[in-house]
N, C-alpha and C. Protein backbone atom coordinates (compact mmCIF):
# COMPACT_ATOMS: atom_id res chain seq x y z
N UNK A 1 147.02 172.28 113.80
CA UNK A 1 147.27 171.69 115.11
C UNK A 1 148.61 172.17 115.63
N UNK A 2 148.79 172.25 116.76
CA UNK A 2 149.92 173.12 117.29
C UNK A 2 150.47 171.20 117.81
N UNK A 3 151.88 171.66 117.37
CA UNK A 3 152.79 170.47 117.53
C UNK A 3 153.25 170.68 119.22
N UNK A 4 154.46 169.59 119.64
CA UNK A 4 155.18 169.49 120.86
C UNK A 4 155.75 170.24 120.72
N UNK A 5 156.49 170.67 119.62
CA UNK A 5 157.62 171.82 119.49
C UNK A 5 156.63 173.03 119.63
N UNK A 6 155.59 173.70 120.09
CA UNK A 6 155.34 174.82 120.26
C UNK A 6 155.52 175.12 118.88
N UNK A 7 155.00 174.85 117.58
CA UNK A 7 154.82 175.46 116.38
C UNK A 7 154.12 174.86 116.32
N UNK A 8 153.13 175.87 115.10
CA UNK A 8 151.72 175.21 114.21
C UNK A 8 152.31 174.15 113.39
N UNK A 9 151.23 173.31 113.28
CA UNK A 9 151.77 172.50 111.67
C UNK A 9 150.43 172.76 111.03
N UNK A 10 150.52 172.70 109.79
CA UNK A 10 149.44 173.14 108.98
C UNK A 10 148.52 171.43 108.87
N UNK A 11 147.54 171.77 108.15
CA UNK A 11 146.31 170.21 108.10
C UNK A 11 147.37 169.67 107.48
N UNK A 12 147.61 170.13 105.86
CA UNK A 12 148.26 169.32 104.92
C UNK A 12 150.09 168.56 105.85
N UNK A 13 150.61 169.37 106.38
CA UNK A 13 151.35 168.74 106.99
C UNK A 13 151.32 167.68 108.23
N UNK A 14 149.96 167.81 108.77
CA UNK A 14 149.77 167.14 109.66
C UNK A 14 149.31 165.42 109.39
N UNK A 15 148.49 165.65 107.70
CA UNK A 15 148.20 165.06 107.25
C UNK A 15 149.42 163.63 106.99
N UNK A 16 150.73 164.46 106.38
CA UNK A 16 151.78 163.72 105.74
C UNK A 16 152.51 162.79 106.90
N UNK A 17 152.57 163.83 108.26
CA UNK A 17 153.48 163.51 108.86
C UNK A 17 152.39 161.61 109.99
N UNK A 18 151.41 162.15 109.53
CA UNK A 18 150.44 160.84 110.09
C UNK A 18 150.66 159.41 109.65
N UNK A 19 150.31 159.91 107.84
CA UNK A 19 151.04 158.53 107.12
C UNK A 19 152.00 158.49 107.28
N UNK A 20 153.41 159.06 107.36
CA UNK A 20 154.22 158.68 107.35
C UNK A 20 154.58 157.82 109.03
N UNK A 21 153.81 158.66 109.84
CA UNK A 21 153.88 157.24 111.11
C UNK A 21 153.20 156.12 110.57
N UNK A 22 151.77 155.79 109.66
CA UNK A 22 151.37 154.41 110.04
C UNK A 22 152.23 153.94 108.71
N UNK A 23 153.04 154.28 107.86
CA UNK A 23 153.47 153.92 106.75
C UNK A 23 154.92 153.20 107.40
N UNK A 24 155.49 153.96 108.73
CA UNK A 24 157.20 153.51 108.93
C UNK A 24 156.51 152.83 110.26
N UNK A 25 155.22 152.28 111.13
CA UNK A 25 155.21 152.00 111.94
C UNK A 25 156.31 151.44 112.36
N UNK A 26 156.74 151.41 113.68
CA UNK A 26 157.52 150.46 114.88
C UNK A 26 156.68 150.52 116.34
N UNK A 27 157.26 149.05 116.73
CA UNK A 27 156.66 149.04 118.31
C UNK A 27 157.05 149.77 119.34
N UNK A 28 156.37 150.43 120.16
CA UNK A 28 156.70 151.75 121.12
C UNK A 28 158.14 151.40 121.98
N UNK A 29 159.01 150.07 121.83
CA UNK A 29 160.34 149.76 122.75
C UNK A 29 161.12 150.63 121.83
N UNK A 30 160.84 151.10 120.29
CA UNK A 30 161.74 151.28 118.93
C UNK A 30 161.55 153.10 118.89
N UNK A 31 160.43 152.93 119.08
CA UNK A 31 160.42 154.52 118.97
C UNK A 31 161.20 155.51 119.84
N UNK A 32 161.73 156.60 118.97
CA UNK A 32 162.86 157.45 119.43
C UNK A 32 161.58 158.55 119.82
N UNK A 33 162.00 158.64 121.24
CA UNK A 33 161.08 160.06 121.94
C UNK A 33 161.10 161.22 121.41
N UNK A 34 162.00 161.49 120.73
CA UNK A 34 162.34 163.11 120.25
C UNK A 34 161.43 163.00 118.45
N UNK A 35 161.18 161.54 118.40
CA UNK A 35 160.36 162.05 117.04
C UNK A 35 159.16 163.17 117.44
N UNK A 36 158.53 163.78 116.32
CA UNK A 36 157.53 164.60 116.39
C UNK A 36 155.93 164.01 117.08
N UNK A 37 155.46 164.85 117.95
CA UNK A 37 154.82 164.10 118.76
C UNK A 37 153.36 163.60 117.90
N UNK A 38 152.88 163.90 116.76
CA UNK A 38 152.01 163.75 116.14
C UNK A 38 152.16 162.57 115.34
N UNK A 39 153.55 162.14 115.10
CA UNK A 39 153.96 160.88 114.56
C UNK A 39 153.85 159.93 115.68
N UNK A 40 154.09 159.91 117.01
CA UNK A 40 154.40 159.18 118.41
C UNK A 40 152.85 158.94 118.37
N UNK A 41 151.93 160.27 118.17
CA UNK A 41 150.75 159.58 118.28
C UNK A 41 149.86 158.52 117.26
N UNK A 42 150.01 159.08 116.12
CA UNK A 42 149.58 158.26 115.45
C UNK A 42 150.47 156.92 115.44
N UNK A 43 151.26 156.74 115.81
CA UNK A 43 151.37 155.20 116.16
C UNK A 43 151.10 154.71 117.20
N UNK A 44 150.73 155.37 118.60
CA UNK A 44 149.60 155.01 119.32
C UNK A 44 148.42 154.23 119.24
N UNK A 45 147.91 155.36 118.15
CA UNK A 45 146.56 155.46 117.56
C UNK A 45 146.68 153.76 116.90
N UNK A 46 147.28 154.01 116.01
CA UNK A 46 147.32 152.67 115.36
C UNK A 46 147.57 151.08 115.85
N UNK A 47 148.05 151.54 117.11
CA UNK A 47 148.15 150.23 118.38
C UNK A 47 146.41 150.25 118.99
N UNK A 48 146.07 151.13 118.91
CA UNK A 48 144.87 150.86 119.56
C UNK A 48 144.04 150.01 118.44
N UNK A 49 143.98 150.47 117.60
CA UNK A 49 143.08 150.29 116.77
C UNK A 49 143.59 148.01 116.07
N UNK A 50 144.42 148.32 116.41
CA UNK A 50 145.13 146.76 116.08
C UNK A 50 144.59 146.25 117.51
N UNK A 51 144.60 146.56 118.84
CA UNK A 51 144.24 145.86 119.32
C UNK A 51 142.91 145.67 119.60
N UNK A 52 141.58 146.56 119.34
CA UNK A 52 140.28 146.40 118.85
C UNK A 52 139.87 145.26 118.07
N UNK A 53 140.71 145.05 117.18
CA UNK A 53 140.75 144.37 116.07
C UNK A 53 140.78 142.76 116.14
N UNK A 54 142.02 142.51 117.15
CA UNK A 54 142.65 141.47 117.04
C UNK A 54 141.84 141.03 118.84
N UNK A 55 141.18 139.63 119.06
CA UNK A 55 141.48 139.46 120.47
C UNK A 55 141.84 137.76 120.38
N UNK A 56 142.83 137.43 121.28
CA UNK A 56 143.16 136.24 121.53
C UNK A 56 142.57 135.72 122.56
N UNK A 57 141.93 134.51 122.71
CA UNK A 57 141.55 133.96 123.59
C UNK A 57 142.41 133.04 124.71
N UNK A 58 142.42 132.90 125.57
CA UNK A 58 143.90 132.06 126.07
C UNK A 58 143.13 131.96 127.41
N UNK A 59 143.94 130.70 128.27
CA UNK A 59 144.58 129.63 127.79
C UNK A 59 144.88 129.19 126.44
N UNK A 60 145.88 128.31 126.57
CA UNK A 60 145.79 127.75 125.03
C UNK A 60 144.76 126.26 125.11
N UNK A 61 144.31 125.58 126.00
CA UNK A 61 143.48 124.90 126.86
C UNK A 61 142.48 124.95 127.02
N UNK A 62 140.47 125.63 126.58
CA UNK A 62 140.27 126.22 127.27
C UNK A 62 139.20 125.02 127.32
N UNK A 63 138.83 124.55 128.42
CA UNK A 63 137.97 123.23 128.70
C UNK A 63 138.35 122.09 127.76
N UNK A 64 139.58 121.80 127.63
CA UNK A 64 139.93 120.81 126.84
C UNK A 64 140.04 121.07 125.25
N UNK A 65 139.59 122.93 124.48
CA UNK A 65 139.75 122.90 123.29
C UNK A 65 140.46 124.18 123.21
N UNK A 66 141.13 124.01 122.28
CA UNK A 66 142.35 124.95 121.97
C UNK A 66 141.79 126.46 121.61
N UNK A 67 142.74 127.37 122.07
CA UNK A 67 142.65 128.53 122.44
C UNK A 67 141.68 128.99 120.84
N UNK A 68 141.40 129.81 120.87
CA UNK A 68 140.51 130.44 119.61
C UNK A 68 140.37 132.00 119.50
N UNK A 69 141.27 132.59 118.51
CA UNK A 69 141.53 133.69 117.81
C UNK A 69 140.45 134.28 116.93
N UNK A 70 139.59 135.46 117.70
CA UNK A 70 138.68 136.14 116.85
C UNK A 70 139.12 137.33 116.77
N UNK A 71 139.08 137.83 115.49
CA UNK A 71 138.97 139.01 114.53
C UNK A 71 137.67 139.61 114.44
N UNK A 72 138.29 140.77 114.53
CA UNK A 72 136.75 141.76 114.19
C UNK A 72 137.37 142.54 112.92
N UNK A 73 136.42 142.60 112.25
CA UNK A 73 136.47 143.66 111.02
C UNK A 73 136.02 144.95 111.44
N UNK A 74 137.23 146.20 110.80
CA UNK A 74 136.20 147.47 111.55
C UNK A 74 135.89 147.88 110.08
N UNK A 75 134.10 148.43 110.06
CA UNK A 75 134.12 149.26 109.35
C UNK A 75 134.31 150.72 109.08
């Protein structure tokens, strides 16, 4: 895969530098722009996929019964 910097990165490196985004995740206010853009994405990636996951229902009110938090499992 050809990086932001206009260089290749090889699979195996592309591989490392992935975990190592979902391994050091931070929320996108934390992230430094100049990291490598394949790390920026995969913590993207990994916001999406958390919010698939997770949905809150709200109000906290909703016809008189309290808000209700469903989870989805992905397989």
């Amino acid at each position: 895969m050809r990086s932001g910097y206009g260089v290749e990165v090889d699979f195996i490196e592309e591989l490392k530098l992935r975990r190592w985004a979902r391994e050091n995740y931070v929320p996108i206010h934390e992230r430094d722009q100049s990291w490598h853009p394949i790390i920026l994405h995969e913590m993207g990636q990994k916001e999406k996929e958390s919010l698939h996951q997770n949905v809150l229902v709200s109000p906290n009110h909703l016809n008189g019964h309290e808000s209700v938090k469903v989870s989805f499992v992905s397989h």
